[in-house]
N, C-alpha and C. Protein backbone atom coordinates (compact mmCIF):
# COMPACT_ATOMS: atom_id res chain seq x y z
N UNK A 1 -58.47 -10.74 -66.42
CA UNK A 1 -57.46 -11.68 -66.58
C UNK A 1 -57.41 -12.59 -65.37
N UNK A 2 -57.61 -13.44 -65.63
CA UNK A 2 -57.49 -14.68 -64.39
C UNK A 2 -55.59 -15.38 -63.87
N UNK A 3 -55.22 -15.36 -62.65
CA UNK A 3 -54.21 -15.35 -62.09
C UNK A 3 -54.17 -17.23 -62.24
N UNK A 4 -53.05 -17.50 -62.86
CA UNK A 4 -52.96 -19.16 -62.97
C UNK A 4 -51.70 -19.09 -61.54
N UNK A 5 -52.46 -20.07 -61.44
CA UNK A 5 -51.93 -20.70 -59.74
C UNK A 5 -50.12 -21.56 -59.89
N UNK A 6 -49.08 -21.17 -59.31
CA UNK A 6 -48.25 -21.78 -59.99
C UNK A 6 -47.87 -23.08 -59.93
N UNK A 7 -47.37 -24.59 -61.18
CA UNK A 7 -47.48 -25.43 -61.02
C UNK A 7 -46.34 -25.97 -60.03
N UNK A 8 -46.63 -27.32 -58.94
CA UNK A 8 -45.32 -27.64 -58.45
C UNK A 8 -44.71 -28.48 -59.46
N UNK A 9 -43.26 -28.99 -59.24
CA UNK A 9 -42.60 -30.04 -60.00
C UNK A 9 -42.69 -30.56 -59.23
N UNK A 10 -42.54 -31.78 -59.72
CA UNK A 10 -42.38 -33.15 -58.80
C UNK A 10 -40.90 -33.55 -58.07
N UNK A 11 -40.69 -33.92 -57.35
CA UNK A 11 -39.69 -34.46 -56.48
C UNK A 11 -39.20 -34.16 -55.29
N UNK A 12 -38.24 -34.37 -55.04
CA UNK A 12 -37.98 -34.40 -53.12
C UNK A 12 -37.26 -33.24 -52.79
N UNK A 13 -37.96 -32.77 -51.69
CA UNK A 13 -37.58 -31.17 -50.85
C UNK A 13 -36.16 -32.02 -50.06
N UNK A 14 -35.02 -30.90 -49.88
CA UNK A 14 -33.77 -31.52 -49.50
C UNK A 14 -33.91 -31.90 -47.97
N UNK A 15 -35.27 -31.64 -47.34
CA UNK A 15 -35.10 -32.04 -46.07
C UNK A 15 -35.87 -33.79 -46.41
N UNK A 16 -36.70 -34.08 -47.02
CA UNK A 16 -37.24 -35.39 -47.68
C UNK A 16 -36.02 -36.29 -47.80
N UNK A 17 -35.28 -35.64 -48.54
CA UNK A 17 -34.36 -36.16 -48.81
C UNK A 17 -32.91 -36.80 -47.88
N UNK A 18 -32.93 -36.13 -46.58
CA UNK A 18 -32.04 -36.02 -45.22
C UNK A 18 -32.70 -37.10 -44.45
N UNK A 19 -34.26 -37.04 -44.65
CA UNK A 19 -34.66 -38.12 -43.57
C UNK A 19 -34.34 -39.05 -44.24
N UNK A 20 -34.46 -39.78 -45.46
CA UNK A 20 -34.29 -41.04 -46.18
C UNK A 20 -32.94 -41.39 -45.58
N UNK A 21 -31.86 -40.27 -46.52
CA UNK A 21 -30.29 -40.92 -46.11
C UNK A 21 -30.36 -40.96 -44.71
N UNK A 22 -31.05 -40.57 -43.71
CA UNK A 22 -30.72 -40.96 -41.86
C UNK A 22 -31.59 -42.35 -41.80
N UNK A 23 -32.87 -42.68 -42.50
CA UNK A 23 -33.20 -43.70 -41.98
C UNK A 23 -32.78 -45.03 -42.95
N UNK A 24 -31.59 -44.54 -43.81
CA UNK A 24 -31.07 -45.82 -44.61
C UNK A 24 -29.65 -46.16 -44.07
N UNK A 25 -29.06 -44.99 -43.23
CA UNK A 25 -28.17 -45.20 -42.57
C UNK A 25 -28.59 -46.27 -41.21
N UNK A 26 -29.49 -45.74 -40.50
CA UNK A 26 -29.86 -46.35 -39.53
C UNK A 26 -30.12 -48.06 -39.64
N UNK A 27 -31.04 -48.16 -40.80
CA UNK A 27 -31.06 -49.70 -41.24
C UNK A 27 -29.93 -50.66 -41.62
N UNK A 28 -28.87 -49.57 -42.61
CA UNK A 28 -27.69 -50.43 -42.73
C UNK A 28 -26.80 -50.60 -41.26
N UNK A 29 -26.73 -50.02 -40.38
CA UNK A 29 -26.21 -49.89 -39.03
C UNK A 29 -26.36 -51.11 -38.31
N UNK A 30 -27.48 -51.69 -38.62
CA UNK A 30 -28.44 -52.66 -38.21
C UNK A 30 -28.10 -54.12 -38.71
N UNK A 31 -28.00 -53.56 -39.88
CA UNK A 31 -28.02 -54.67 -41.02
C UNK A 31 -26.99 -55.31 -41.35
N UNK A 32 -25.77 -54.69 -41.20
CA UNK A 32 -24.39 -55.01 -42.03
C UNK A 32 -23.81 -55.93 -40.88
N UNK A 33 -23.92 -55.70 -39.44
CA UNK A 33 -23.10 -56.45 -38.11
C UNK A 33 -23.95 -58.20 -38.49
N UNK A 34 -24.80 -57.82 -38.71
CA UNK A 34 -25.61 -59.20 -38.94
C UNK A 34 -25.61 -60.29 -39.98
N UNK A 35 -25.32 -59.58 -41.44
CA UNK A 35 -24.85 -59.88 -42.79
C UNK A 35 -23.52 -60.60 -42.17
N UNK A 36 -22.54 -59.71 -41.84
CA UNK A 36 -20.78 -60.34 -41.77
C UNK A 36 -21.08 -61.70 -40.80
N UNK A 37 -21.86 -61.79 -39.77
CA UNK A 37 -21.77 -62.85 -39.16
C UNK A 37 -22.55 -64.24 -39.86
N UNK A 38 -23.86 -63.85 -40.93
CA UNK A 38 -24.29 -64.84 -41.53
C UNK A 38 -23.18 -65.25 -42.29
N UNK A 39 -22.44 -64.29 -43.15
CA UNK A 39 -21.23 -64.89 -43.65
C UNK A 39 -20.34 -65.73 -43.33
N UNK A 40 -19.65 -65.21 -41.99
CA UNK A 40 -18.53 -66.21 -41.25
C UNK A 40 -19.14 -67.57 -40.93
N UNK A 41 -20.47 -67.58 -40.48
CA UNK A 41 -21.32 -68.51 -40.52
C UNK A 41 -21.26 -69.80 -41.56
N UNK A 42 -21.77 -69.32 -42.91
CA UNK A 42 -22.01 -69.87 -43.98
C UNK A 42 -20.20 -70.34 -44.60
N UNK A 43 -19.64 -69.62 -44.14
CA UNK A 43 -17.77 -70.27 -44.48
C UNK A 43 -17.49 -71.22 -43.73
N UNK A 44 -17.99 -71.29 -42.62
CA UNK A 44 -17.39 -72.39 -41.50
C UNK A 44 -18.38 -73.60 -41.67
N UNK A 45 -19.44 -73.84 -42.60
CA UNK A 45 -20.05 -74.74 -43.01
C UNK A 45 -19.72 -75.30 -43.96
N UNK A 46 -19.28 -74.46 -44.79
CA UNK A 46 -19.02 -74.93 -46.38
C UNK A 46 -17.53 -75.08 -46.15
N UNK A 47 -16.27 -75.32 -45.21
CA UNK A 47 -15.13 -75.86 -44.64
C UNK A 47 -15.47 -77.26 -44.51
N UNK A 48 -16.20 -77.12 -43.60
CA UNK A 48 -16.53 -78.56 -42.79
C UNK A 48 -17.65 -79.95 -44.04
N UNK A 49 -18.24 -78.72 -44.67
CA UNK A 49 -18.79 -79.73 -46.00
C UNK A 49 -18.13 -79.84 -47.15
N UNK A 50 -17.13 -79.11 -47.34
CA UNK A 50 -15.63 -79.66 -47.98
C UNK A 50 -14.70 -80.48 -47.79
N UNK A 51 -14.55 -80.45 -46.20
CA UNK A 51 -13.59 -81.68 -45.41
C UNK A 51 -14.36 -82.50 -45.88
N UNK A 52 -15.95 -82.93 -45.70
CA UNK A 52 -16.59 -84.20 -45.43
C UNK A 52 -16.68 -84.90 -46.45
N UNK A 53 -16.92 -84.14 -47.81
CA UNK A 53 -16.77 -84.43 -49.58
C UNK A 53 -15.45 -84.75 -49.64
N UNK A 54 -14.02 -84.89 -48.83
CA UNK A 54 -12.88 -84.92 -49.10
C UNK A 54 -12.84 -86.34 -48.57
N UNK A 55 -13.50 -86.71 -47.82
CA UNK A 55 -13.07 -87.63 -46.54
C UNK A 55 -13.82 -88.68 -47.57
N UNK A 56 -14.82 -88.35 -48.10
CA UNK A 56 -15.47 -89.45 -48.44
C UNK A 56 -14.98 -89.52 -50.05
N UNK A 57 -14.26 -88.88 -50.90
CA UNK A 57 -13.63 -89.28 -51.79
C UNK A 57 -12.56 -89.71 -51.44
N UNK A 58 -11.70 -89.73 -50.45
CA UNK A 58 -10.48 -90.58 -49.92
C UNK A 58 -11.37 -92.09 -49.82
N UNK A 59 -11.84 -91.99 -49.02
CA UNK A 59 -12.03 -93.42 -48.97
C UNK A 59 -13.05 -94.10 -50.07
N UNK A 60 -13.48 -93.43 -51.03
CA UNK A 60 -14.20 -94.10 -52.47
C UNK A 60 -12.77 -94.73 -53.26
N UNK A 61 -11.64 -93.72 -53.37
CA UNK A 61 -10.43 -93.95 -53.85
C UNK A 61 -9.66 -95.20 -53.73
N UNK A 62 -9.94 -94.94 -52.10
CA UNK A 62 -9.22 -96.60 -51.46
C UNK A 62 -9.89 -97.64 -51.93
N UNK A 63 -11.07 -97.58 -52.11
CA UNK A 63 -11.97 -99.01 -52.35
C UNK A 63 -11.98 -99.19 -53.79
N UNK A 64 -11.66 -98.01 -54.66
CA UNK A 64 -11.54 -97.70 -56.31
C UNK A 64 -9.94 -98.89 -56.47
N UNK A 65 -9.28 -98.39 -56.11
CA UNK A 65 -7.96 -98.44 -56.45
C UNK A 65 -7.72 -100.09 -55.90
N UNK A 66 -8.02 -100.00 -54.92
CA UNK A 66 -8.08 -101.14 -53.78
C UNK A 66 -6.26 -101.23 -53.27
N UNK A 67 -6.22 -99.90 -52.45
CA UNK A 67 -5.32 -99.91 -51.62
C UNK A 67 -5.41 -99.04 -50.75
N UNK A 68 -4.52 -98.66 -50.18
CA UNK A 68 -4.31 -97.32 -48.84
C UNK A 68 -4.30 -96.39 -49.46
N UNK A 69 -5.52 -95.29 -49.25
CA UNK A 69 -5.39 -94.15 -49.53
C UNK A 69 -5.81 -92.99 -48.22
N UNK A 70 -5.11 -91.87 -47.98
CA UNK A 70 -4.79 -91.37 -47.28
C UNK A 70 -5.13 -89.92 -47.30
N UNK A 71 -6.18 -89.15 -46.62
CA UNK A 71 -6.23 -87.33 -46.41
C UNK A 71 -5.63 -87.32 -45.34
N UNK A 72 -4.24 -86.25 -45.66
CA UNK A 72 -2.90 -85.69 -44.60
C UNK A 72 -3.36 -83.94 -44.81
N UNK A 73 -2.60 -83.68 -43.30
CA UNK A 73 -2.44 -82.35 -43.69
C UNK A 73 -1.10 -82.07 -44.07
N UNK A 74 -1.44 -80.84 -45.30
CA UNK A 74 -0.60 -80.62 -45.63
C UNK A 74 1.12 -80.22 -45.46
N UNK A 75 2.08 -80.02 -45.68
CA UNK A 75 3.29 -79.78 -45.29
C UNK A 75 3.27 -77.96 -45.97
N UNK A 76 4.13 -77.00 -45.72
CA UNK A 76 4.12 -75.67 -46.08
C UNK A 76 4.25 -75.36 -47.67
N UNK A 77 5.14 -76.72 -48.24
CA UNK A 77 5.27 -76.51 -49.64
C UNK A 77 4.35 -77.28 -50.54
N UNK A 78 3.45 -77.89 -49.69
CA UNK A 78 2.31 -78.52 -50.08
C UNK A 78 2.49 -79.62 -51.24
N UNK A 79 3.84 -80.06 -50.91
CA UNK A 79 3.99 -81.55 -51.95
C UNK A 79 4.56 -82.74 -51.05
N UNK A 80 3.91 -82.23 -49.80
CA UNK A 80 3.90 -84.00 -48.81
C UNK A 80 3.25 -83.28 -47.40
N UNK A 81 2.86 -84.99 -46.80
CA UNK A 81 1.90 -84.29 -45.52
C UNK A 81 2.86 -83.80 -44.46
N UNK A 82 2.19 -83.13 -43.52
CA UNK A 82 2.58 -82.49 -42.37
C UNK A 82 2.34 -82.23 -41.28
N UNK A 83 1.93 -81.58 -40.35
CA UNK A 83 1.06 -81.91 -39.36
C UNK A 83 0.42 -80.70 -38.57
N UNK A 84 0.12 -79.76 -40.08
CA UNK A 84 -0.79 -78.60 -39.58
C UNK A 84 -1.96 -78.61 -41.02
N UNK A 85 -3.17 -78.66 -40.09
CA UNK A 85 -4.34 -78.61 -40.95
C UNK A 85 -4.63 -77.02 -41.83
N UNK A 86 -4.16 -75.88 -41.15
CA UNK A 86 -4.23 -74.92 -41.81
C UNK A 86 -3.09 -74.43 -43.11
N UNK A 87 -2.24 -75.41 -43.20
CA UNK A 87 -1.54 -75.80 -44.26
C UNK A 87 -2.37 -76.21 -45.95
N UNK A 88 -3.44 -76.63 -45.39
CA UNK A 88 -4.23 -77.52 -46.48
C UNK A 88 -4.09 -78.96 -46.63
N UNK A 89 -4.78 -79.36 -47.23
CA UNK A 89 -4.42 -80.82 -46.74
C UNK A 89 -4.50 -82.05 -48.70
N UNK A 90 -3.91 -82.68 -48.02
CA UNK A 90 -3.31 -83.54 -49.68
C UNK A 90 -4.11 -84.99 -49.51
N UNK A 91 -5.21 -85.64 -50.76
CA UNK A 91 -5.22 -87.17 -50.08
C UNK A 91 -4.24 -87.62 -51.04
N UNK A 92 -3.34 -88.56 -50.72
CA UNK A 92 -2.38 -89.41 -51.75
C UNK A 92 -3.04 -90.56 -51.41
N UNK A 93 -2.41 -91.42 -52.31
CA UNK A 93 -1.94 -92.92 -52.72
C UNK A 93 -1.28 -93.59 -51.82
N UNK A 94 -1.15 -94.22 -50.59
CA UNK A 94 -0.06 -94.25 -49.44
C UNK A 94 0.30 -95.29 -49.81
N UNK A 95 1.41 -95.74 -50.64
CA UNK A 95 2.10 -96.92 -50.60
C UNK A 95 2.73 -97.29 -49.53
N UNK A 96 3.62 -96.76 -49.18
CA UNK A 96 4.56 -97.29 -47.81
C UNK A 96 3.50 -97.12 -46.47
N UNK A 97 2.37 -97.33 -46.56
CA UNK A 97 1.30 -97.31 -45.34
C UNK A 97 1.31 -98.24 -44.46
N UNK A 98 1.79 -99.62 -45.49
CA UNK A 98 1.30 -100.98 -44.36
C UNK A 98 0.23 -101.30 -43.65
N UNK A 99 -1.03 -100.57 -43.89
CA UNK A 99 -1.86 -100.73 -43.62
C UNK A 99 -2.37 -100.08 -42.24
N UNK A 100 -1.49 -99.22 -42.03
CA UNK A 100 -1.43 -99.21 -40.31
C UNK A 100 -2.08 -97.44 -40.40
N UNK A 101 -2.83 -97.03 -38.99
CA UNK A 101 -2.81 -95.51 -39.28
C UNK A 101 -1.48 -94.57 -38.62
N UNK A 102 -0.51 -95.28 -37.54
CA UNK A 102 0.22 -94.81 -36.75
C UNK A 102 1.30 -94.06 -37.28
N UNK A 103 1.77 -94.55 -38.71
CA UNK A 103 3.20 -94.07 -39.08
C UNK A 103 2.50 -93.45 -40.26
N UNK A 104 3.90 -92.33 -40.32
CA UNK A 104 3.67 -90.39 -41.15
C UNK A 104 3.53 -90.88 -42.94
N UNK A 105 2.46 -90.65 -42.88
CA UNK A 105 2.35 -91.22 -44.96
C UNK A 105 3.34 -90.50 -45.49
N UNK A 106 3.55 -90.92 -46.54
CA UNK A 106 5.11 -90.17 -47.52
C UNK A 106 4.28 -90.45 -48.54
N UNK A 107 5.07 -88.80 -49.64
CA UNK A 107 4.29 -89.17 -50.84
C UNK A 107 5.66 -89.31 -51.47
N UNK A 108 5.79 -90.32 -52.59
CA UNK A 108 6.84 -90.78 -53.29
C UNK A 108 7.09 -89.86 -54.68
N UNK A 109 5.88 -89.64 -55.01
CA UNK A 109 6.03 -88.35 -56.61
C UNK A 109 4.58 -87.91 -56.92
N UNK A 110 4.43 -86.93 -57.29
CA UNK A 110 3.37 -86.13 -57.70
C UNK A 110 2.16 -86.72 -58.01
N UNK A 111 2.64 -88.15 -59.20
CA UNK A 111 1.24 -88.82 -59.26
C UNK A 111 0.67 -89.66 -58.08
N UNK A 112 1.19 -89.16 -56.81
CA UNK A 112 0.64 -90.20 -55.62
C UNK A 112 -0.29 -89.24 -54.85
N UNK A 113 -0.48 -88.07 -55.60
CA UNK A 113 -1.17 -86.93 -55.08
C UNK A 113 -2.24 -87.01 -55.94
N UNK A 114 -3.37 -87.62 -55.28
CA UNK A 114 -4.78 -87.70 -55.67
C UNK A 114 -5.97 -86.06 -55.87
N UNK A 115 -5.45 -85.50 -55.03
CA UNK A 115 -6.46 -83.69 -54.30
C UNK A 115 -5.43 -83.10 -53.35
N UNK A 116 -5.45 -82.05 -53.81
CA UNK A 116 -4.66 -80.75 -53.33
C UNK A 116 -5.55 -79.67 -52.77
N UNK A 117 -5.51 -79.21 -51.39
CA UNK A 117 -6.62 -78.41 -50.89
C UNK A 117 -5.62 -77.00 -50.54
N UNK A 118 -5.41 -75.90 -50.86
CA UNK A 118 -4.82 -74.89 -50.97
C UNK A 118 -4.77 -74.42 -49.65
N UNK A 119 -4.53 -73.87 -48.76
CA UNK A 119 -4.03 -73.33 -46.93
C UNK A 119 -5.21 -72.73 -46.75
N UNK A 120 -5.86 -73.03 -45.64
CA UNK A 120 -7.20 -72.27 -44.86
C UNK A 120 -6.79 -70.55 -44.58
N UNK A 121 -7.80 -70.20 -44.54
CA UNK A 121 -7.41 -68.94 -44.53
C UNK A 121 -7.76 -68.52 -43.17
N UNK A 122 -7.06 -67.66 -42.46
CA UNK A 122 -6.24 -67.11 -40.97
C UNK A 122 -7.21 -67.50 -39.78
N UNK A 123 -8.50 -67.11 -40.61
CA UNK A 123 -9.63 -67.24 -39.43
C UNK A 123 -10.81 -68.80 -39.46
N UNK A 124 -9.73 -70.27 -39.95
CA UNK A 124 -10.49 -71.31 -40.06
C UNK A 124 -9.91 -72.11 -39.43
N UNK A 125 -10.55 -73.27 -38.90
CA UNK A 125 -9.62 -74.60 -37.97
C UNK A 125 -10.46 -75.42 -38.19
N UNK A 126 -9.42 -76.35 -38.10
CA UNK A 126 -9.55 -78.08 -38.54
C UNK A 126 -8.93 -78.47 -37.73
N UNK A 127 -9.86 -79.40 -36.50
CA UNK A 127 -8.74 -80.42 -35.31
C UNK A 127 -9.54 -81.83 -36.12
N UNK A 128 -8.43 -82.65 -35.86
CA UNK A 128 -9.33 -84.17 -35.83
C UNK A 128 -8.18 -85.00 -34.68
N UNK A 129 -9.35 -86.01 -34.38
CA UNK A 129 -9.02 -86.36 -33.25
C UNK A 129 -9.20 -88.15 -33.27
N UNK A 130 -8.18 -88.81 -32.59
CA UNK A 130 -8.05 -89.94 -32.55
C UNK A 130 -7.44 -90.72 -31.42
N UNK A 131 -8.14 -90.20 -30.32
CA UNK A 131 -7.52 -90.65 -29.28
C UNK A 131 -6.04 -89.32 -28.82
N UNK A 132 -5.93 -88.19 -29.37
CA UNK A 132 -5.34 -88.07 -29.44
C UNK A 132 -5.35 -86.63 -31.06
N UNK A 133 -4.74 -85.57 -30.72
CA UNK A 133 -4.73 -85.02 -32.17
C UNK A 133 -3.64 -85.81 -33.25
N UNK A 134 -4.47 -85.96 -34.57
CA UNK A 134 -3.99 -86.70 -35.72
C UNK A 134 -3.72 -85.71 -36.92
N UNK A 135 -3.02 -86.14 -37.19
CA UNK A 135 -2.73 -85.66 -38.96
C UNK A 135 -2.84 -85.89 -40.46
N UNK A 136 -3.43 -87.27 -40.14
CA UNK A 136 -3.73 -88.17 -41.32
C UNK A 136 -5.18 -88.81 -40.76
N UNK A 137 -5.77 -89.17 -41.92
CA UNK A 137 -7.03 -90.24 -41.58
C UNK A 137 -6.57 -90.83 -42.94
N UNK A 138 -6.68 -92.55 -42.62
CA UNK A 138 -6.06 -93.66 -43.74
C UNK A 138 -7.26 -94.29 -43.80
N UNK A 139 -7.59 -94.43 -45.40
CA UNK A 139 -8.80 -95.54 -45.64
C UNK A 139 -7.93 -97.00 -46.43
N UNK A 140 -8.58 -97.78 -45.37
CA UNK A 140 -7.42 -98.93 -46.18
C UNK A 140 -8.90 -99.50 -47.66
N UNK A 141 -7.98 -100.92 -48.37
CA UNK A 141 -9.04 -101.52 -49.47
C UNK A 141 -10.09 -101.08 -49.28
N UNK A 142 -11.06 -101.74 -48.36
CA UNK A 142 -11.94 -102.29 -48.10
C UNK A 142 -13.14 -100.75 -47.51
N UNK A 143 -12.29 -99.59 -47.42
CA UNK A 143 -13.00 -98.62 -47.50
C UNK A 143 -13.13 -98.22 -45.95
N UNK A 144 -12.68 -99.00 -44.73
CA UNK A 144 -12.86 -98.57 -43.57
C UNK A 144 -11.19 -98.07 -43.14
N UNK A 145 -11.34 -97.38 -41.69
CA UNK A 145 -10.70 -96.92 -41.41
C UNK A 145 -9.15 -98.03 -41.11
N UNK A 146 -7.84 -97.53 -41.50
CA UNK A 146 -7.09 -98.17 -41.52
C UNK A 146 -6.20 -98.05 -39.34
N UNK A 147 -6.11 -99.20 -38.97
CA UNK A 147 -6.00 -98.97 -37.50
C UNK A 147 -4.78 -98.94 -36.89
N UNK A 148 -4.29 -98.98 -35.50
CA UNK A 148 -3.91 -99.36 -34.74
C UNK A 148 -4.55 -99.63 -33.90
N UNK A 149 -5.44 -98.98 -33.44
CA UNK A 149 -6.61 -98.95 -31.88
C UNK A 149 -7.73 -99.27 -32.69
N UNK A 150 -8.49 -99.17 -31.75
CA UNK A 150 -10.26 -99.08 -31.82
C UNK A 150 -10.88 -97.98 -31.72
N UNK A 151 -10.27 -96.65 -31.98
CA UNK A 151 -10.73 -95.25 -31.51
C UNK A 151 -11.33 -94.50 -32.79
N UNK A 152 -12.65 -94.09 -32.92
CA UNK A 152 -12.60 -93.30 -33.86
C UNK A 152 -12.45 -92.11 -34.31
N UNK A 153 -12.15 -91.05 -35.29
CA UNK A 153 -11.71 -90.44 -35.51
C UNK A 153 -13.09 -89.36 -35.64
N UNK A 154 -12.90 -88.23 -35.12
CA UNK A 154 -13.48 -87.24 -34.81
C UNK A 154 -12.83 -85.83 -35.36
N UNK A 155 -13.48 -84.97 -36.05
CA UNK A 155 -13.26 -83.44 -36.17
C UNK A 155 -14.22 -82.55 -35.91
N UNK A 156 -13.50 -81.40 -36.46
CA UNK A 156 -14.52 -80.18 -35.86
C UNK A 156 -13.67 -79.33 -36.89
N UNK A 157 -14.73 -78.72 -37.96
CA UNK A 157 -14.46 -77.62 -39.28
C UNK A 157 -15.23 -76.74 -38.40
N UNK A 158 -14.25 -75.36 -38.42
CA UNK A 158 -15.22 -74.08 -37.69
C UNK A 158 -14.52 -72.50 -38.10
N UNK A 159 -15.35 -71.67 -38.24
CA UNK A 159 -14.56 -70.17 -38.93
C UNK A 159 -14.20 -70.00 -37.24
N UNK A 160 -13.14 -69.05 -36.67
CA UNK A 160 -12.54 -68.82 -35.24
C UNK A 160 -14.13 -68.06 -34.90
N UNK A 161 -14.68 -67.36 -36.09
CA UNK A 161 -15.46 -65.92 -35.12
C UNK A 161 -17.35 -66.65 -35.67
N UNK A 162 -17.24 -67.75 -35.94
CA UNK A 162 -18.62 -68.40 -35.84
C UNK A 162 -19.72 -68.36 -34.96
N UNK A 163 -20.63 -68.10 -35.11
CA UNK A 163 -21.57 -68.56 -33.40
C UNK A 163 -22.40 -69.31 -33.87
N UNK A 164 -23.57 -69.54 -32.83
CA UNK A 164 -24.26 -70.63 -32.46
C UNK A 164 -23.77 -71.82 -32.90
N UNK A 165 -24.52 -72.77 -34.03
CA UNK A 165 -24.05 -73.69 -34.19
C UNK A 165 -23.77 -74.37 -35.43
N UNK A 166 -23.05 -73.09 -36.09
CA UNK A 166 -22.52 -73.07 -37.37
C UNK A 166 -20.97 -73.90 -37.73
N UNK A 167 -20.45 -74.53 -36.28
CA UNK A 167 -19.47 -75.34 -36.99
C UNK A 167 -19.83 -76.86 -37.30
N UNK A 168 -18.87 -77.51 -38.18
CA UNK A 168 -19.33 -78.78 -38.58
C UNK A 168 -18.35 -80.15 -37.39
N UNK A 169 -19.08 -80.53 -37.36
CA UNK A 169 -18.43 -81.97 -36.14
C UNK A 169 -18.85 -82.61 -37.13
N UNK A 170 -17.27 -84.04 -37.16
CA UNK A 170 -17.22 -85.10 -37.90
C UNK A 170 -17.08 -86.41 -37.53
N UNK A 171 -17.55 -87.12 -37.69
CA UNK A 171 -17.06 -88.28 -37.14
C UNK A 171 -17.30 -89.63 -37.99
N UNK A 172 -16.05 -89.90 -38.32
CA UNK A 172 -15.24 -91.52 -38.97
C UNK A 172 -15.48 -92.61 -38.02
N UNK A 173 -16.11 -93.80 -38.21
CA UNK A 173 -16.40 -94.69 -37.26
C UNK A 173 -14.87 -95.69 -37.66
N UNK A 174 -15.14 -96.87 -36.82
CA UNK A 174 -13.99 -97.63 -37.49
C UNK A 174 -14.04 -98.59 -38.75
N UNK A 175 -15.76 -98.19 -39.71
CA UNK A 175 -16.27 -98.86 -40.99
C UNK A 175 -15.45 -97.85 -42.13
N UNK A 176 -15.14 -96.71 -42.01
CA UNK A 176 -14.85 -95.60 -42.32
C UNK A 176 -15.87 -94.73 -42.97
N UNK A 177 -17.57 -95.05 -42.29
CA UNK A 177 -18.37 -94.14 -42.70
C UNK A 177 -18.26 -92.88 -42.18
N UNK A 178 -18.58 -91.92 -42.79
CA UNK A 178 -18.19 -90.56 -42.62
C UNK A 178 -19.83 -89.92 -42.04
N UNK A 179 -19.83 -89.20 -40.90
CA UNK A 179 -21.17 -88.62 -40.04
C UNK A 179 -20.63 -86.93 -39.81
N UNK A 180 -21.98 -86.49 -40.15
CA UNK A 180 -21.54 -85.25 -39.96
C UNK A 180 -22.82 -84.21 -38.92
N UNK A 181 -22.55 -83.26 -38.15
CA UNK A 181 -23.65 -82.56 -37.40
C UNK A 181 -23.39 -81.13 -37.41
N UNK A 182 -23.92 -80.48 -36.99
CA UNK A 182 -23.45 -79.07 -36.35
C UNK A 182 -23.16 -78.77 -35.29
N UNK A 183 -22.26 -78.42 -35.06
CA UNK A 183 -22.20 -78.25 -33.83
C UNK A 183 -21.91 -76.59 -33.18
N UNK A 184 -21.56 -76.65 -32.01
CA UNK A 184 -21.60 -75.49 -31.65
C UNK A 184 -20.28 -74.82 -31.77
N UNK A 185 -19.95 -73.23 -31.86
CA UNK A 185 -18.79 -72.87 -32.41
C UNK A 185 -18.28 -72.81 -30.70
């Protein structure tokens, strides 16, 4: 009688199995600190290329309509401007503008509310700058920036915990073309 040799089954001995879960732990260890920051990354871009799609439908609006139209930041109840960007921000219709950028746009009723941008969330900022921090950027008719000075208007879209040079820098000349770069967080 001949002795048959016994067959193995196939699959993984539980120590096979210990090195995998240690060296999949080890990779995600690796992996995940790096993922969250491409993320915060990729939010603080797509902020700043939301502002810039905003900026430049405000002022398509103004030249549409052919009057003062206006991106404010929002007020807390978000049905007139205010003068915090993490509020969200509203472009209206600025009738009582006068053409000027110095004095606070008012919105008169709901249909003067063109885009409604819902409150940034805890870890995003929006400065813009005009000689000065601003709260409004006004596109008059003609599609350029509506004045008092000669200064142009400058921002910076950025997540707080961004690095290298994942935030967005903006800059409104006094034509009211809209320029955009990366800049550094």
């Amino acid at each position: 009688m001949q002795r048959s040799t016994p067959t193995r089954q196939p699959g993984f001995t539980l120590i096979e199995l210990m090195v995998t879960l240690a060296v999949l732990a080890i990779v995600l260890g690796i992996a995940i600190p790096s993922f969250n920051a491409m993320i915060r990354n990729n939010q603080s871009l797509a902020l700043g290329d939301e502002l810039i799609s905003t900026l430049n439908f405000t002022r398509s609006e103004a030249v549409k309509r052919s009057d003062i139209v206006t991106l404010c930041a929002s007020n807390a109840d978000r049905d007139g401007c205010g003068n915090d960007w993490s509020n969200g921000w509203l472009v209206i219709l600025d009738r009582d503008a006068g053409g000027e950028q110095g004095n606070n746009p008012t919105v008169n009723n709901d249909a003067d509310i063109l885009r409604d941008r819902e409150p940034l969330a805890n870890d995003m900022t929006i400065t813009m700058n005009r000689g000065g921090a601003v709260t409004h950027v006004r596109f008059n008719q003609l599609g350029a920036l509506a004045r008092t000075d000669n200064n142009q208007v400058t921002g910076l879209a950025r997540h707080d915990d961004c690095t290298n040079d994942s935030a967005r820098a903006i800059r409104i000349s006094l034509s009211g073309s809209v320029n955009s770069a990366r800049a550094e967080c």
